[in-house]
N, C-alpha and C. Protein backbone atom coordinates (compact mmCIF):
# COMPACT_ATOMS: atom_id res chain seq x y z
N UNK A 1 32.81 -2.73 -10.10
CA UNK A 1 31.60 -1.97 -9.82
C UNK A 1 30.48 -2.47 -10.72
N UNK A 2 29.49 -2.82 -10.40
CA UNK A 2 28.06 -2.78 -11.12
C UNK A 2 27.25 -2.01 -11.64
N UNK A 3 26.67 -2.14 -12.23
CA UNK A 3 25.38 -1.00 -12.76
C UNK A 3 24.29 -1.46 -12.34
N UNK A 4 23.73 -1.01 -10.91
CA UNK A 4 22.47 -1.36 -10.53
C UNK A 4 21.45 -1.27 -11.32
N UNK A 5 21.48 -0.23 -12.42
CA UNK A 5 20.31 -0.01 -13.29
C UNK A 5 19.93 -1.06 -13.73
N UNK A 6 20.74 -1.70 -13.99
CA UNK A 6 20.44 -3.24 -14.99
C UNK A 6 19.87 -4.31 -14.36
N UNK A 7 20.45 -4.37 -13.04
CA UNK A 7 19.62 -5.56 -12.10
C UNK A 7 17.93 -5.53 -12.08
N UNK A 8 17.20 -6.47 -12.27
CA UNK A 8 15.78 -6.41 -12.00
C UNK A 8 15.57 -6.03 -10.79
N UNK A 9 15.75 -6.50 -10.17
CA UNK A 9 15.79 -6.38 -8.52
C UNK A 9 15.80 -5.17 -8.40
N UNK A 10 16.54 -4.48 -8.60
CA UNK A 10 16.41 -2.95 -8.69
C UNK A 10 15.52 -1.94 -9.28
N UNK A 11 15.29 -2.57 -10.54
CA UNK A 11 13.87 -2.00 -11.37
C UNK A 11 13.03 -1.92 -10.79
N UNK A 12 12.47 -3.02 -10.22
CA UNK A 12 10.92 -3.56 -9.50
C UNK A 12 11.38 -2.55 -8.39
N UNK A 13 12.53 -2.45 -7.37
CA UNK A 13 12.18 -1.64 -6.20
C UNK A 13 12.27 -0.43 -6.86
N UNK A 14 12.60 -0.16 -7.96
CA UNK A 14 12.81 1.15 -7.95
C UNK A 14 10.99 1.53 -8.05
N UNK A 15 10.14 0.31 -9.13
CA UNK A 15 8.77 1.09 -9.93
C UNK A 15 8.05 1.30 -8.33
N UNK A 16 8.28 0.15 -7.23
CA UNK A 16 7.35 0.00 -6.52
C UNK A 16 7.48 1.34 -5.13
N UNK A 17 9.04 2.12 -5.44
CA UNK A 17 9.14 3.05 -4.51
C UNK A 17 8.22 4.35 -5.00
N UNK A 18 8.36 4.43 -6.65
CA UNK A 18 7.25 5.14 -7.21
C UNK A 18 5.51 5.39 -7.05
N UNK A 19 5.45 3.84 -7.22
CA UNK A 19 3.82 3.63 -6.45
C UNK A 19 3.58 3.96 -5.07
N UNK A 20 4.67 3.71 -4.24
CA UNK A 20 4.72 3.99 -3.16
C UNK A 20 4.27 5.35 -2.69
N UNK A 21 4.67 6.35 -3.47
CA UNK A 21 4.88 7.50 -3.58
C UNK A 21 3.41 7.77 -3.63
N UNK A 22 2.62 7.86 -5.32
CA UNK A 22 1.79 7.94 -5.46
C UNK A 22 0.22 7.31 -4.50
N UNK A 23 0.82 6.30 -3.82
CA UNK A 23 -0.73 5.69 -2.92
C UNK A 23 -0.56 6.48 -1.84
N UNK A 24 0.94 6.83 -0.91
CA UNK A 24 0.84 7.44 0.25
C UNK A 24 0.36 9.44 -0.51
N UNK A 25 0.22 9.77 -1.38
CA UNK A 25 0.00 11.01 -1.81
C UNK A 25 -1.68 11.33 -1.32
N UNK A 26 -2.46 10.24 -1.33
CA UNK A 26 -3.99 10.00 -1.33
C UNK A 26 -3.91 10.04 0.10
N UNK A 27 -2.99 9.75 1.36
CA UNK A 27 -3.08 9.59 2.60
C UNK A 27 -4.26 11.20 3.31
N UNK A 28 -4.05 10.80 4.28
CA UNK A 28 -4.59 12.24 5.02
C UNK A 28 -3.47 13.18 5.40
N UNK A 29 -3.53 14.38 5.36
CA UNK A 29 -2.55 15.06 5.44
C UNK A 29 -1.88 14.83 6.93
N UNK A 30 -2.70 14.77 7.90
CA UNK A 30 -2.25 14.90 9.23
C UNK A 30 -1.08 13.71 9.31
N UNK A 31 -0.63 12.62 8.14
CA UNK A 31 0.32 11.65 8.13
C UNK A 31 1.29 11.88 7.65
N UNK A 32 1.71 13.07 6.93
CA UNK A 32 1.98 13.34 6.20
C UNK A 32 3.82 13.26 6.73
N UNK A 33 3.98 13.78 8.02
CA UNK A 33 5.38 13.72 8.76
C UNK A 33 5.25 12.21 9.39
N UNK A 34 4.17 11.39 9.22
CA UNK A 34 3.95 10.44 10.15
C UNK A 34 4.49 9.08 9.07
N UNK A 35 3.02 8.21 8.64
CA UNK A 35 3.19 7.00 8.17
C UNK A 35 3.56 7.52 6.49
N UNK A 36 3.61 8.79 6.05
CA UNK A 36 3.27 8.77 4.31
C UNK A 36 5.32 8.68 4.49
N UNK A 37 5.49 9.43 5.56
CA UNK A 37 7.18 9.87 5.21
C UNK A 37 7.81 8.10 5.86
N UNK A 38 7.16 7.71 7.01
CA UNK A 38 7.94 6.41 6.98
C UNK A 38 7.79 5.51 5.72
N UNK A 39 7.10 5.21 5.35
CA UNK A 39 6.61 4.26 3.93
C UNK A 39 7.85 5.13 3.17
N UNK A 40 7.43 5.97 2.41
CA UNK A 40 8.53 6.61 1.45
C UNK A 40 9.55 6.32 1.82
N UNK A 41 10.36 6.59 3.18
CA UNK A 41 11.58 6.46 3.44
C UNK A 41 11.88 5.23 3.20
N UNK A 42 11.08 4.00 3.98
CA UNK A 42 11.20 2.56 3.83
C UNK A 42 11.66 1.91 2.50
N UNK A 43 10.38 2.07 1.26
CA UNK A 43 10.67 1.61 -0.08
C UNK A 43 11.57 2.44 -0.92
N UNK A 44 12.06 3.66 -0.69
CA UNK A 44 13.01 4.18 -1.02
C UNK A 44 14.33 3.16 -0.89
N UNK A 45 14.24 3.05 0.34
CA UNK A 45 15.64 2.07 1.29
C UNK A 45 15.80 1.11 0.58
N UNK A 46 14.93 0.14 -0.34
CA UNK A 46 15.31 -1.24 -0.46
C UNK A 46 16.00 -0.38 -1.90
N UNK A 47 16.27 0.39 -3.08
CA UNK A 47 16.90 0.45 -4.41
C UNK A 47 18.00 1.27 -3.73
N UNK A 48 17.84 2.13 -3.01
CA UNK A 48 19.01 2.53 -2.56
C UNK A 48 20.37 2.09 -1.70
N UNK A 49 19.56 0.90 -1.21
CA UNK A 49 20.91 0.56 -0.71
C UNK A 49 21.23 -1.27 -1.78
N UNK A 50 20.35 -1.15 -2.62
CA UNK A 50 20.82 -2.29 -3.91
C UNK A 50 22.02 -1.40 -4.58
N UNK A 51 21.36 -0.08 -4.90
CA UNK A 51 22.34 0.63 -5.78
C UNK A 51 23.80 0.60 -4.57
N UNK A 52 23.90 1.26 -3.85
CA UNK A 52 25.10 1.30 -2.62
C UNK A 52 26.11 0.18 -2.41
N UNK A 53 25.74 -0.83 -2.24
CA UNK A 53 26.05 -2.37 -2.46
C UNK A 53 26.89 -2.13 -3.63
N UNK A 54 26.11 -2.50 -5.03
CA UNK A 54 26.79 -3.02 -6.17
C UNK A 54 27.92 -1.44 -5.82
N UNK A 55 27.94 -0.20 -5.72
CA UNK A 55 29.25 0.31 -6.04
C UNK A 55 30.23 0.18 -4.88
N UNK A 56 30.08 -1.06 -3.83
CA UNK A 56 31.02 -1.43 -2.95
C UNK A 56 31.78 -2.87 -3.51
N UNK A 57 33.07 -2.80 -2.73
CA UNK A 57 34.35 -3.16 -3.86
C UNK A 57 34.35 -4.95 -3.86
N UNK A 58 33.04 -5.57 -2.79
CA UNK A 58 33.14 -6.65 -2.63
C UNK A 58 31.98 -7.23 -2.75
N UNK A 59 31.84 -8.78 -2.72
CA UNK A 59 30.54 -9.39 -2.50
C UNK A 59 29.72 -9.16 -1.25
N UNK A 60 30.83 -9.53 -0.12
CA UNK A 60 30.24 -9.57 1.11
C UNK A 60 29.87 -8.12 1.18
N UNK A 61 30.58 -7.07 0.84
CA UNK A 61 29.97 -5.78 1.01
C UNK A 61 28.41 -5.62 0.70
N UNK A 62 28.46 -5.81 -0.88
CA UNK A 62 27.19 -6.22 -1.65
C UNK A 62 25.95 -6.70 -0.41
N UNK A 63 26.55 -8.18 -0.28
CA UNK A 63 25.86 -8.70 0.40
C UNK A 63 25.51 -7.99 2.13
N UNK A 64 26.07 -7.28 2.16
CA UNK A 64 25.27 -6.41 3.76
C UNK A 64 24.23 -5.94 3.28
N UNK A 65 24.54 -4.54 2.00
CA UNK A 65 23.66 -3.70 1.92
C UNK A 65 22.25 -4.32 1.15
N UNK A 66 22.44 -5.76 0.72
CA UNK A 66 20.88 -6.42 0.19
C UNK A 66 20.30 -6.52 1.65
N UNK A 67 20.94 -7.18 2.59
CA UNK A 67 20.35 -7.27 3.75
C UNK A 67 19.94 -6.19 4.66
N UNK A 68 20.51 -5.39 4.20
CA UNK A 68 19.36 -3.89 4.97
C UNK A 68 18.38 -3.70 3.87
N UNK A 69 18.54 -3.96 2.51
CA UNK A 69 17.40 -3.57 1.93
C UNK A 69 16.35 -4.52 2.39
N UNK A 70 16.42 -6.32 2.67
CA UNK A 70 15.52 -6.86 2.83
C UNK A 70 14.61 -6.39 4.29
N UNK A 71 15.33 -5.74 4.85
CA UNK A 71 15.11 -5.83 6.17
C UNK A 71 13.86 -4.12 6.13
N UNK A 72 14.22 -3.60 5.13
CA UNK A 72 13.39 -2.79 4.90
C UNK A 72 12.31 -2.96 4.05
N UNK A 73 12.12 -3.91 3.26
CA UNK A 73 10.97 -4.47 2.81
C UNK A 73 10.72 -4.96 3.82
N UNK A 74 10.80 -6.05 5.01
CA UNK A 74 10.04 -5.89 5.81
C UNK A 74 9.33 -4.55 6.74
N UNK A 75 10.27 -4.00 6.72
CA UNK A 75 9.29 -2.71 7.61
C UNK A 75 8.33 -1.93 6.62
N UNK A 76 8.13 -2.34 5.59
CA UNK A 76 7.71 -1.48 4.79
C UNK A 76 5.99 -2.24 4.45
N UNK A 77 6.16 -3.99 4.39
CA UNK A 77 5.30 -4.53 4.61
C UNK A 77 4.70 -4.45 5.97
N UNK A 78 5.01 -4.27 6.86
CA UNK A 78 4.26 -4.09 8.35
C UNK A 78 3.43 -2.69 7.67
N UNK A 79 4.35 -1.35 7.30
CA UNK A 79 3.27 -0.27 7.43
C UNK A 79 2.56 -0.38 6.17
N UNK A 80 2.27 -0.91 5.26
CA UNK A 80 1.48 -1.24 4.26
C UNK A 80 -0.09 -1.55 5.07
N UNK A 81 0.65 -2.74 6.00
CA UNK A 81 -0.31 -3.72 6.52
C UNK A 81 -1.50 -2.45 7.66
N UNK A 82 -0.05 -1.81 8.45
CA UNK A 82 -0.74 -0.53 9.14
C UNK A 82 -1.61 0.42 8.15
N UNK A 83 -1.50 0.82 6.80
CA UNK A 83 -1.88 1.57 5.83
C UNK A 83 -3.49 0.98 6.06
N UNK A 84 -3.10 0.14 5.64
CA UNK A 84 -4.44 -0.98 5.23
C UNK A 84 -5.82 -0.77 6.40
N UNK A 85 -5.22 -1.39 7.60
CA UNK A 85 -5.80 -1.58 9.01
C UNK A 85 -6.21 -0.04 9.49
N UNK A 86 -5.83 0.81 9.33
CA UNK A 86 -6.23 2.43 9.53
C UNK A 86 -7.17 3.04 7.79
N UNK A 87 -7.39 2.32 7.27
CA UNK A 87 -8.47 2.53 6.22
C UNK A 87 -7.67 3.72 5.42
N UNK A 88 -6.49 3.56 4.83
CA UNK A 88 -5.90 4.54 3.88
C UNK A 88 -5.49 4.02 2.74
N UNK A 89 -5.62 2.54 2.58
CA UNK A 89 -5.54 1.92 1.04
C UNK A 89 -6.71 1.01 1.46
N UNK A 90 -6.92 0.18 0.23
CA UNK A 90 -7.94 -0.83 0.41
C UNK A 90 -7.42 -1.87 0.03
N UNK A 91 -8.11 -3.02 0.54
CA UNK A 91 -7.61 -4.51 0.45
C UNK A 91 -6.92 -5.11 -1.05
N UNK A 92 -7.26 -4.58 -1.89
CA UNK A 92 -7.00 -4.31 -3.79
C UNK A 92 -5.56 -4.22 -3.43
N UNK A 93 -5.04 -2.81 -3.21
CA UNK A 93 -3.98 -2.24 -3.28
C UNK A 93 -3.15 -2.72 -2.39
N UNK A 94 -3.70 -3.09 -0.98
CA UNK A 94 -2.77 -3.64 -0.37
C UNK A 94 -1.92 -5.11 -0.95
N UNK A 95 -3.25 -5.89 -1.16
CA UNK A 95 -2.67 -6.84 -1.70
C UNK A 95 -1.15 -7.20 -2.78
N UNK A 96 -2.07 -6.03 -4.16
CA UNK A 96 -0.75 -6.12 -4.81
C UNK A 96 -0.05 -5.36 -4.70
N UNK A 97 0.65 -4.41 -3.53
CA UNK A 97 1.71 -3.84 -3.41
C UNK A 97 2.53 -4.77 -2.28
N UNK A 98 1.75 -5.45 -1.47
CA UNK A 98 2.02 -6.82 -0.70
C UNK A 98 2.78 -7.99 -1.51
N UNK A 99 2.20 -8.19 -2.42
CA UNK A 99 2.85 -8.70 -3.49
C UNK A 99 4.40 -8.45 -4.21
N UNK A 100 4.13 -7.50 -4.62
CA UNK A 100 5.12 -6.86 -5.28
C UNK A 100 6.68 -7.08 -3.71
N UNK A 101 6.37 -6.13 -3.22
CA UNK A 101 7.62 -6.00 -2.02
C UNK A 101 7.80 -7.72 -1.30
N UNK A 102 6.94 -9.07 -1.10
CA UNK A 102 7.69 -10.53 -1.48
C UNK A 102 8.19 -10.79 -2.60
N UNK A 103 7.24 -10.27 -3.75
CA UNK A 103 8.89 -10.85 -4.80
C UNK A 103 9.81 -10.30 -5.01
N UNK A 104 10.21 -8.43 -4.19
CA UNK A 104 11.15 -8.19 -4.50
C UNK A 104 12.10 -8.70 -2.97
N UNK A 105 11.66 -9.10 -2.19
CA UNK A 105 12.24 -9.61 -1.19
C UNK A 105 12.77 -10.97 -1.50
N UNK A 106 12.53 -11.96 -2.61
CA UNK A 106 12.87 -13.17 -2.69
C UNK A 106 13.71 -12.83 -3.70
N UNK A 107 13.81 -11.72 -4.58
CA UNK A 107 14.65 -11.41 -5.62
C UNK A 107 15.93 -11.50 -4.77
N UNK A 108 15.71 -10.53 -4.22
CA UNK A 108 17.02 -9.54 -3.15
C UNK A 108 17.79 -11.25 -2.27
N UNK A 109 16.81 -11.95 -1.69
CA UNK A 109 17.63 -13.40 -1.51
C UNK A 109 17.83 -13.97 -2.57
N UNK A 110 17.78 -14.16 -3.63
CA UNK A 110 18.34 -14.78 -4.24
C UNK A 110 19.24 -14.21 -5.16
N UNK A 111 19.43 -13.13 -4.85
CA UNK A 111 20.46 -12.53 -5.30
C UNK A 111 21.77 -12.42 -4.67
N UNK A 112 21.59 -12.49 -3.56
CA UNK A 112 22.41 -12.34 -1.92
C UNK A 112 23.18 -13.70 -2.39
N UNK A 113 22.29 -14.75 -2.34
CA UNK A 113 22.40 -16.15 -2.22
C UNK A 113 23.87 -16.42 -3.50
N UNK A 114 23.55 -15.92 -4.56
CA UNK A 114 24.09 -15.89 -5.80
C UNK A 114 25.74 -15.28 -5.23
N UNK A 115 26.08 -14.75 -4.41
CA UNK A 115 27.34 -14.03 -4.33
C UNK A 115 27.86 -14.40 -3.18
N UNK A 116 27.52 -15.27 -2.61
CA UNK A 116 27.75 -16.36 -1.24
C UNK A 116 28.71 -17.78 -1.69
């Protein structure tokens, strides 16, 4: 078993599910069941299923649950991008939270990669 705590990969998704939190809080309320709860759910998804992984008994196990997390940094970058394009963050924020969720997406492969 692992201690996800310790992985970076995990840190970074964990700070950026936090921010996450805090930028969709500024949303309009009427989103509130809409894009604020998909986003949350999304960047939630990528530490939670890092953490899920490491306490499964194998690599390849491991290695599924990085690949739903990557797969949720992508959906999470599309509604960023939607965030953006509907005027609820600004180009600033998008950027570096755009940022942030590719390097934790190249983390998460090369972490995958590492247990292959």
């Amino acid at each position: 078993m692992r201690d996800f705590k310790k992985l970076q990969v995990w840190q970074k998704s964990h700070l950026l599910t936090l921010e996450i939190y805090k930028t969709t809080s500024l949303f309009p309320k009427d989103e509130l069941y809409g894009l604020v709860s998909q986003m949350r759910r999304s960047s939630s998804s990528i530490p939670t299923n890092i953490a899920e992984g490491c306490g499964r008994e194998s690599n390849i196990e491991l290695n599924r649950f990085l690949t739903i997390a990557k797969g949720s940094a992508s959906e999470l970058e599309y509604q960023l991008l939607l965030a953006k394009d509907l005027n609820y963050i600004d180009s600033v924020a998008f950027l570096s939270l755009n940022e942030k969720i590719n390097e934790i997406r190249k983390m998460i492969y090369g972490y995958g990669a590492k247990l292959l």
